[in-house]
N, C-alpha and C. Protein backbone atom coordinates (compact mmCIF):
# COMPACT_ATOMS: atom_id res chain seq x y z
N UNK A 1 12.51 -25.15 -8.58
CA UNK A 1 12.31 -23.80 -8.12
C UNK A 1 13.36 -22.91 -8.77
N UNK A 2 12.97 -21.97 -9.50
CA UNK A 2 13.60 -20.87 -9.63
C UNK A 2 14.03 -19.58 -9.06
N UNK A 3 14.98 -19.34 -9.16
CA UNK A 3 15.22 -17.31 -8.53
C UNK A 3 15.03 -16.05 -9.11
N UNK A 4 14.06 -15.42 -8.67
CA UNK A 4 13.87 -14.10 -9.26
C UNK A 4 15.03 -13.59 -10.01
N UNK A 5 15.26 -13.28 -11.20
CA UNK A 5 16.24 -12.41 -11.47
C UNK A 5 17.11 -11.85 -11.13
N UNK A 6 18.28 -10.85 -11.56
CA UNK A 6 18.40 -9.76 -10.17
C UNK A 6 17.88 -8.20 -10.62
N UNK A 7 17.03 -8.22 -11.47
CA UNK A 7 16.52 -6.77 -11.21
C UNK A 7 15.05 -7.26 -10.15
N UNK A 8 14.45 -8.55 -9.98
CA UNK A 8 13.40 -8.66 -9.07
C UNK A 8 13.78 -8.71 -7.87
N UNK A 9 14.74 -8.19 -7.19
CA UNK A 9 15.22 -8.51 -5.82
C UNK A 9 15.53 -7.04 -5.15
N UNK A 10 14.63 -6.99 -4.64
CA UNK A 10 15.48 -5.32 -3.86
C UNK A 10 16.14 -5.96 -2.47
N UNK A 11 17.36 -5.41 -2.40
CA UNK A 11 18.27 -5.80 -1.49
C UNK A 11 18.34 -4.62 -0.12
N UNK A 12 17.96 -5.00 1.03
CA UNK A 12 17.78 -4.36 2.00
C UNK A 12 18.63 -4.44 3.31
N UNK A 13 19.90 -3.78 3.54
CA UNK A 13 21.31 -3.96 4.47
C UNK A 13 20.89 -2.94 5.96
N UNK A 14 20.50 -3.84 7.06
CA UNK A 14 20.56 -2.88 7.93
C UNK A 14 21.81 -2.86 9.04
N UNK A 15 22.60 -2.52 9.21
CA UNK A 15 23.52 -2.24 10.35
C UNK A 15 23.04 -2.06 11.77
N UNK A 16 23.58 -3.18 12.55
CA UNK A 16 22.59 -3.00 14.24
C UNK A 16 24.45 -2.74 14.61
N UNK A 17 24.10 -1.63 16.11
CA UNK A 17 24.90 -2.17 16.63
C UNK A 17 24.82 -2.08 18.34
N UNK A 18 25.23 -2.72 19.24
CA UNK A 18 24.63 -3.10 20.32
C UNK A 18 25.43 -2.55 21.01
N UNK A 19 24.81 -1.65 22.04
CA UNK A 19 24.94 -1.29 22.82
C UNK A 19 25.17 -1.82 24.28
N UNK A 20 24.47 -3.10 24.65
CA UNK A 20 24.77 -3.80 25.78
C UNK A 20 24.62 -5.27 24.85
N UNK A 21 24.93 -6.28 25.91
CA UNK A 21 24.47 -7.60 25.80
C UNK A 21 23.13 -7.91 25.19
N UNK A 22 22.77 -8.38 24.39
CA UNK A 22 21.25 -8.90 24.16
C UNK A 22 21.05 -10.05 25.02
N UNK A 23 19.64 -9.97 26.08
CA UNK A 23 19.43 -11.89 26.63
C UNK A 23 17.81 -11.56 26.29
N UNK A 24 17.16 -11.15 25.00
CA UNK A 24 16.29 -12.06 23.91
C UNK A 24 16.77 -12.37 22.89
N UNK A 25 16.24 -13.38 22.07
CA UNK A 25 16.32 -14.03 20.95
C UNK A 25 15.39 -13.25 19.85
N UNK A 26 15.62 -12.21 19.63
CA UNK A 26 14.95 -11.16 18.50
C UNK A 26 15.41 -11.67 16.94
N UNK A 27 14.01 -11.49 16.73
CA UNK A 27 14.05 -11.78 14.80
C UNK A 27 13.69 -10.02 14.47
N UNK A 28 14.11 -9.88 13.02
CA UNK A 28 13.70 -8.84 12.29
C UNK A 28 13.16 -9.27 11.27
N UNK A 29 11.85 -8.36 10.92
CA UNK A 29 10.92 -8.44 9.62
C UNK A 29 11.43 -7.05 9.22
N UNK A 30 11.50 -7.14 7.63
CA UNK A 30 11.53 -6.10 6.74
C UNK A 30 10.77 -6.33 6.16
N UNK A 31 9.86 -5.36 5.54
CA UNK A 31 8.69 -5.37 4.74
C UNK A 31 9.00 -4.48 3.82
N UNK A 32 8.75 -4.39 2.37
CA UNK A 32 8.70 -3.91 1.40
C UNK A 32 7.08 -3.77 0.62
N UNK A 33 7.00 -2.29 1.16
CA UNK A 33 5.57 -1.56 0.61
C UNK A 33 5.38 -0.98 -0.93
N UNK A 34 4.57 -0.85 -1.31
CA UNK A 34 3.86 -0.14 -2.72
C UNK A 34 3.86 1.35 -2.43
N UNK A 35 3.41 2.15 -3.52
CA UNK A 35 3.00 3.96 -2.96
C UNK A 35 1.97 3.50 -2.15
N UNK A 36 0.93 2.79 -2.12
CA UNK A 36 -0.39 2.88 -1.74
C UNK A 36 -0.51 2.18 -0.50
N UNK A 37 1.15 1.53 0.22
CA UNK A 37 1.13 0.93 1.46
C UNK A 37 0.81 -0.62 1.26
N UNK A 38 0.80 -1.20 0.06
CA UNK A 38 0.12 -2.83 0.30
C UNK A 38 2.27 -3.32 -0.03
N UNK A 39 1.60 -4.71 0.64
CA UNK A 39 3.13 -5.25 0.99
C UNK A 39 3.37 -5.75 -0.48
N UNK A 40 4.68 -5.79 -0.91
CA UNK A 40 5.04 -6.43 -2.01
C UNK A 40 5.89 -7.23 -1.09
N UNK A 41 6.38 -7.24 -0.67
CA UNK A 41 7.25 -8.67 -0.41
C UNK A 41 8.29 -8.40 1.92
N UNK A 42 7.94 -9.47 1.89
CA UNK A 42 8.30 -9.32 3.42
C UNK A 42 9.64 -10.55 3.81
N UNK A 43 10.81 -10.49 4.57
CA UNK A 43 11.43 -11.04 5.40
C UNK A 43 11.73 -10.92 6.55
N UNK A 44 11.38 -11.84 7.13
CA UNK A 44 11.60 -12.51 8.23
C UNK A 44 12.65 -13.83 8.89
N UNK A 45 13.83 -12.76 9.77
CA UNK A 45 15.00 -14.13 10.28
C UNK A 45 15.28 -13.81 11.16
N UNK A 46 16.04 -14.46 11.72
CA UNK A 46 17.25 -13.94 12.83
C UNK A 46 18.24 -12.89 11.58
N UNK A 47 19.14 -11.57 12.60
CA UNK A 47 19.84 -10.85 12.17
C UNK A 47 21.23 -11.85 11.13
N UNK A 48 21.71 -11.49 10.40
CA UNK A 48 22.75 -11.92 9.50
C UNK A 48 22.59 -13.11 8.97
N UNK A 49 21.07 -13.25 8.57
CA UNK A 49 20.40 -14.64 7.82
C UNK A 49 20.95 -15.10 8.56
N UNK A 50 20.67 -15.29 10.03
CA UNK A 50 20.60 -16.31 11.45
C UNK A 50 22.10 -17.06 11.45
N UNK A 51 23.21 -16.21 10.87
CA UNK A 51 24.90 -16.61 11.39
C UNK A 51 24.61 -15.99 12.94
N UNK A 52 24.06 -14.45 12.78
CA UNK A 52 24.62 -14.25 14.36
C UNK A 52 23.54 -13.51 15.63
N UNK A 53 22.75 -14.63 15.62
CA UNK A 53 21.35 -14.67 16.91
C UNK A 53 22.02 -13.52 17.71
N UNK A 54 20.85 -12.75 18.01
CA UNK A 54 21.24 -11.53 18.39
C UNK A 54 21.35 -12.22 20.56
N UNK A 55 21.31 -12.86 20.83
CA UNK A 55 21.68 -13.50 21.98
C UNK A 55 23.33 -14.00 22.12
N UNK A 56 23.76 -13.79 20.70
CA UNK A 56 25.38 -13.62 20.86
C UNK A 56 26.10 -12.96 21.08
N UNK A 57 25.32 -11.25 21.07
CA UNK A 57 25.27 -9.88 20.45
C UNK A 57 26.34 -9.73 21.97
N UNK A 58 27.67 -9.15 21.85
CA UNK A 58 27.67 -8.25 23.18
C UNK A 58 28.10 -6.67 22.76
N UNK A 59 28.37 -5.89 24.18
CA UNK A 59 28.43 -4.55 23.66
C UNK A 59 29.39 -4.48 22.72
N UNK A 60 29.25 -3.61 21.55
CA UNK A 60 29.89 -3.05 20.56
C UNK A 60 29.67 -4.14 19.56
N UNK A 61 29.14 -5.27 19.55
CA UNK A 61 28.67 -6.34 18.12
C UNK A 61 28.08 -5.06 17.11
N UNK A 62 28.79 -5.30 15.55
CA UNK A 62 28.43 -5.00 14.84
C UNK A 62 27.57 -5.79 13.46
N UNK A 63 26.63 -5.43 13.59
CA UNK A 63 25.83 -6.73 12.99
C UNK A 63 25.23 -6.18 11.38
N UNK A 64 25.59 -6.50 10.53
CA UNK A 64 25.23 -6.02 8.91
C UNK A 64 24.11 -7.08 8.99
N UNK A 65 22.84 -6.76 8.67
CA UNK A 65 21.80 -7.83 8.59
C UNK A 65 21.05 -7.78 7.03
N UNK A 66 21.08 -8.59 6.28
CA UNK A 66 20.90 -8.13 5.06
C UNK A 66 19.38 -8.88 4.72
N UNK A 67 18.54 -8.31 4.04
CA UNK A 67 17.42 -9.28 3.54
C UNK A 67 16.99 -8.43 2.14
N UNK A 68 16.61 -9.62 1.59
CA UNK A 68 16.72 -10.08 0.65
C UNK A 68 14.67 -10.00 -0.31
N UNK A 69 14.40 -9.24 -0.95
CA UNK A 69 12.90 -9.61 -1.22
C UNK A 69 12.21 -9.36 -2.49
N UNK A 70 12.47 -10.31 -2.88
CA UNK A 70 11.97 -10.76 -4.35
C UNK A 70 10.15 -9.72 -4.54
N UNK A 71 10.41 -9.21 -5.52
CA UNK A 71 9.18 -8.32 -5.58
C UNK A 71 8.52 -9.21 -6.47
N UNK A 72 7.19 -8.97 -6.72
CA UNK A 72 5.84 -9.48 -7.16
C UNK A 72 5.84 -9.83 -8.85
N UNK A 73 5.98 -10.78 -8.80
CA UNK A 73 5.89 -10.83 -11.01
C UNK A 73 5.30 -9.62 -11.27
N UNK A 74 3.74 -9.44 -10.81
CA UNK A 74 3.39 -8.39 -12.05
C UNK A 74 3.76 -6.62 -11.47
N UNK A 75 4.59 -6.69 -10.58
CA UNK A 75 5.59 -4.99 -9.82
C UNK A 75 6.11 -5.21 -11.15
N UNK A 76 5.84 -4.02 -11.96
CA UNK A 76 7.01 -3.43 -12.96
C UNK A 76 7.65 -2.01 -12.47
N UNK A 77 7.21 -1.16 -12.07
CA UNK A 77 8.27 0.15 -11.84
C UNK A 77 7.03 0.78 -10.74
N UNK A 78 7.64 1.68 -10.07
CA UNK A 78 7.28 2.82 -8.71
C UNK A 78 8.20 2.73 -7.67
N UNK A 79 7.67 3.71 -7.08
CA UNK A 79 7.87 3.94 -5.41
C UNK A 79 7.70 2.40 -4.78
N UNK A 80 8.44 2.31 -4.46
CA UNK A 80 8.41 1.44 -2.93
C UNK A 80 8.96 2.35 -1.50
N UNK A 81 9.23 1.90 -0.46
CA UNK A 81 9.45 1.83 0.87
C UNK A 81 9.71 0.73 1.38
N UNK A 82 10.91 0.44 2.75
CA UNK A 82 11.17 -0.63 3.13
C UNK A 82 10.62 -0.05 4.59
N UNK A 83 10.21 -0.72 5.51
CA UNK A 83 10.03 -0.42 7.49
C UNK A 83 10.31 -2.26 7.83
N UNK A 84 10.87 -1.75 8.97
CA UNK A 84 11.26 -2.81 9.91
C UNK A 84 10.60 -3.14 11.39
N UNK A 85 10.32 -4.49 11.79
CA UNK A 85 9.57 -4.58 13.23
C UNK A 85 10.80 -5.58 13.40
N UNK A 86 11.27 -5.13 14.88
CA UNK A 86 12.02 -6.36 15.97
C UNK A 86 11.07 -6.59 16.76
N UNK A 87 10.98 -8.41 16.54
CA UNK A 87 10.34 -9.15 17.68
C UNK A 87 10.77 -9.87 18.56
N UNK A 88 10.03 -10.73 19.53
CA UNK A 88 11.14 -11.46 20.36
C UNK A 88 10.37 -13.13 19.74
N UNK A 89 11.49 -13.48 19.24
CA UNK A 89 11.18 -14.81 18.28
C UNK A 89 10.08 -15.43 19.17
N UNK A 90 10.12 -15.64 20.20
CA UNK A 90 9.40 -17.03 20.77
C UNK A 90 8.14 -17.07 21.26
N UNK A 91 8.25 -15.77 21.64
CA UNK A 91 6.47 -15.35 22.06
C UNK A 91 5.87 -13.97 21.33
N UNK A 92 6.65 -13.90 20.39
CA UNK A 92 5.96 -12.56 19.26
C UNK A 92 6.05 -11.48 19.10
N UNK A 93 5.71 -10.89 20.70
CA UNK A 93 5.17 -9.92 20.63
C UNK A 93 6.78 -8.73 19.86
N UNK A 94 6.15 -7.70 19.41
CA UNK A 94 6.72 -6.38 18.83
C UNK A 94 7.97 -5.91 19.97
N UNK A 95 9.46 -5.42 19.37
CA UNK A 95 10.30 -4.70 20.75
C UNK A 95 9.68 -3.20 20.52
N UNK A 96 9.61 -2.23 21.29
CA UNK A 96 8.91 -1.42 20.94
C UNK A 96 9.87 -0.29 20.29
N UNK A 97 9.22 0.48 19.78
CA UNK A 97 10.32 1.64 18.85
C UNK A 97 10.67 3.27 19.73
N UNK A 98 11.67 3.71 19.59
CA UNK A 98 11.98 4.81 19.95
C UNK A 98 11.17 5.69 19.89
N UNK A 99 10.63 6.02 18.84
CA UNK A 99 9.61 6.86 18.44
C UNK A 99 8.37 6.58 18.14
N UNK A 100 7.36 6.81 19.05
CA UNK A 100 6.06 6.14 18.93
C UNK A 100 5.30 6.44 17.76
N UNK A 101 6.15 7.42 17.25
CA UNK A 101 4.70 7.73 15.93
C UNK A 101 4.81 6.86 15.02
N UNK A 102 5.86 5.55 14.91
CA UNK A 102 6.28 4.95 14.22
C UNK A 102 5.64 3.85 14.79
N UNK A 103 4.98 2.85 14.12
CA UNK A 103 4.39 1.27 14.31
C UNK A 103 5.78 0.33 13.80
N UNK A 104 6.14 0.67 12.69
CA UNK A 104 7.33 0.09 12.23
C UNK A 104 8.38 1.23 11.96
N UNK A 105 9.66 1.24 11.69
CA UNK A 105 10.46 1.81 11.80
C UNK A 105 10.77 1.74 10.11
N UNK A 106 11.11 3.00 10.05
CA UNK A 106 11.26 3.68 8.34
C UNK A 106 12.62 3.39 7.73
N UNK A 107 12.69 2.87 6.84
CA UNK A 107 13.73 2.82 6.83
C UNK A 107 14.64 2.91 5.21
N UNK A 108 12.75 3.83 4.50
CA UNK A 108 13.75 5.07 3.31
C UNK A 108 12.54 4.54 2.34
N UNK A 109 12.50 5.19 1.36
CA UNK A 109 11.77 4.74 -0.27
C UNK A 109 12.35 5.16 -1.38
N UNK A 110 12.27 4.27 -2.46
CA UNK A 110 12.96 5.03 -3.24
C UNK A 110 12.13 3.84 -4.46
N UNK A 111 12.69 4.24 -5.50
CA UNK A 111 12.06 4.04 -7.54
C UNK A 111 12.44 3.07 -7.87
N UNK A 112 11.85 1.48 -8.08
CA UNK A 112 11.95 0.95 -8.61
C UNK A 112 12.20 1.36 -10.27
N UNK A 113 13.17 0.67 -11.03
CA UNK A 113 13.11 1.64 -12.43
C UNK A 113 12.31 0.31 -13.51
């Protein structure tokens, strides 16, 4: 097995930081979209590539969660977008978002070169 390059890797750092105790076991998906909305590449873990299960989390944990997503052999250059969903690892379902107009949470686009 080989590793994408490093121009095939868009690197995606989100900063949580907690406000109370966490008592679920929440994973985060980052997804990395096209202009046209189709996924080029998705991760899925526990926060800080699963060093620090957000069930460790207490108030004021500062959590850098980084992922990592190898884009598509034939992606040569555009727009992308990254959005994020928190779930609760064990039974699935979605945590829900602040802002409902949001299904996933935005979290910027910018030019592949």
């Amino acid at each position: 097995m080989s590793l994408p390059d490093r121009r095939q890797v868009e690197v995606v750092d989100v900063t949580f930081i907690a406000r109370r105790p966490m008592t679920a076991d929440v994973a985060i998906s980052v997804r990395l979209l096209d202009a046209q909305g189709q996924w080029l590449a998705v991760h899925d873990y526990q926060p800080a590539l699963g060093a620090i299960p957000t069930l460790k989390w207490i108030r004021g944990s500062r959590v850098v969660d980084r992922h990592l997503l190898p884009l598509p052999a034939d992606f040569t250059t555009g727009e992308v977008c990254a959005t994020l969903i928190a779930y609760e690892r064990f039974r699935l379902p979605p945590l829900p978002v602040m802002d409902t107009r949001f299904g996933d949470v935005p979290l910027g686009a910018w030019t592949v070169p």
